[in-house]
Protein backbone atom coordinates (compact mmCIF):
# COMPACT_ATOMS: atom_id res chain seq x y z
CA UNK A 1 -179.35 132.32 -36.15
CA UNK A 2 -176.53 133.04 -38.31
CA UNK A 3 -176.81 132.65 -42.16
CA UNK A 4 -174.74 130.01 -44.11
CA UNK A 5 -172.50 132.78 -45.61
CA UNK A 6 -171.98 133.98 -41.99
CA UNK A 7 -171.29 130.45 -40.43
CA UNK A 8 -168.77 130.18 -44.14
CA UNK A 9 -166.92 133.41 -42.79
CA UNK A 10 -166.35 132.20 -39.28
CA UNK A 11 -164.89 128.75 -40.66
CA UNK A 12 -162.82 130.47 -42.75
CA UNK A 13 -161.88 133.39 -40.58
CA UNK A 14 -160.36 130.27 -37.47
CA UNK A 15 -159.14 128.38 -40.66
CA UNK A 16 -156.96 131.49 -41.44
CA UNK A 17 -156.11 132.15 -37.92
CA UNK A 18 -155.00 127.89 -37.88
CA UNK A 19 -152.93 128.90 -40.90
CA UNK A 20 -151.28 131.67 -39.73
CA UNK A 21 -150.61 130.14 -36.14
CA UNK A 22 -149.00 127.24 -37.64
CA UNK A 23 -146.37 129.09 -40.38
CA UNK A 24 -145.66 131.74 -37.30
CA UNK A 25 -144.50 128.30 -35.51
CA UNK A 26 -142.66 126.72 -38.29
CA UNK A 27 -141.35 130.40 -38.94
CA UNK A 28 -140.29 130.28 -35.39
CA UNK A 29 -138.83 126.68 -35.02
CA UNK A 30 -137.03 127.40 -38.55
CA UNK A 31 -135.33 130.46 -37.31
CA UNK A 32 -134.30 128.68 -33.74
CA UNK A 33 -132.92 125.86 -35.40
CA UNK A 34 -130.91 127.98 -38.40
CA UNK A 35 -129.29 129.80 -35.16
CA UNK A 36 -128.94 126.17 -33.18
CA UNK A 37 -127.25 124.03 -36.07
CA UNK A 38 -127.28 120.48 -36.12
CA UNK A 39 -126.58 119.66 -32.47
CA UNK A 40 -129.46 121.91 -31.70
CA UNK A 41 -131.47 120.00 -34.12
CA UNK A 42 -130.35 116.83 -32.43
CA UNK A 43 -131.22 118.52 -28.81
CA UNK A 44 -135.07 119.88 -29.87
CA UNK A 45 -135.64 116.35 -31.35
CA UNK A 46 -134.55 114.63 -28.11
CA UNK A 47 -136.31 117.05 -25.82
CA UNK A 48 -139.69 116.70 -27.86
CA UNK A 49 -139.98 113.68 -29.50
CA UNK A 50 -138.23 111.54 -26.61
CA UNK A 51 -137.88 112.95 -22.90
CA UNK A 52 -140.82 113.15 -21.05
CA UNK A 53 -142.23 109.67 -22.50
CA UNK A 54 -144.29 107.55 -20.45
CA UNK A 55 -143.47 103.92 -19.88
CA UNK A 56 -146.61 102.88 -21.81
CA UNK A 57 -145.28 105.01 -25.04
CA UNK A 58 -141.76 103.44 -24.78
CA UNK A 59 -143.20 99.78 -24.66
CA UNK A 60 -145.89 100.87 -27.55
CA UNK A 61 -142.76 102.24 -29.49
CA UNK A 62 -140.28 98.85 -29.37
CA UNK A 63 -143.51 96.93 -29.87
CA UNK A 64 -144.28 98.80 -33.36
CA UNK A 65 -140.95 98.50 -34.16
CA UNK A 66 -140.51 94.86 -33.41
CA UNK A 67 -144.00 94.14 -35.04
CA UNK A 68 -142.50 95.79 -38.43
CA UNK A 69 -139.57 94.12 -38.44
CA UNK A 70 -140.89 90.80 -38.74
CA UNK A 71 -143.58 91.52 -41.30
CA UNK A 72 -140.37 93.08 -43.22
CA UNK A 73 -138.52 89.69 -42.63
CA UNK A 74 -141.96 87.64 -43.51
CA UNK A 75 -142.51 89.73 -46.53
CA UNK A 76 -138.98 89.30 -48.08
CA UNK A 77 -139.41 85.23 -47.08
CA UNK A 78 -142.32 85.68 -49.25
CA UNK A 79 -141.45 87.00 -52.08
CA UNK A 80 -137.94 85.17 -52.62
């Protein structure tokens, strides 16, 4: 059985690895969208945040977004 410094070193040894993974993406997306501009912006935004979407998503979206519009309206009603 490993010893609590041991099991410390692992943790922090795939806590470095997240690290680095993650700023090697942002690194990578950075660099991809300095070369893209803003219309590539607009395109990698489209492709991941709204293509591919289920049905279920796209009714949970306008739902959320429906939902905070009227607490917004109820809240100012509220506080005038």
């Amino acid at each position: 059985m490993p010893s609590t410094k041991q099991i410390k070193k692992i943790k922090m040894d795939k806590l470095d690895q997240i690290m680095t993974n993650f700023m090697g993406n942002f690194r990578n997306v950075y660099r991809e969208a300095k070369k893209q501009g803003f219309w590539g912006i607009l395109k990698l935004f489209w492709r991941d945040l709204f293509a591919g979407r289920t049905t279920f998503q796209w009714v949970y979206t306008v739902n959320s977004l429906l939902g905070w519009y009227q607490w917004t309206k109820a809240l100012k009603k509220e506080v005038a």
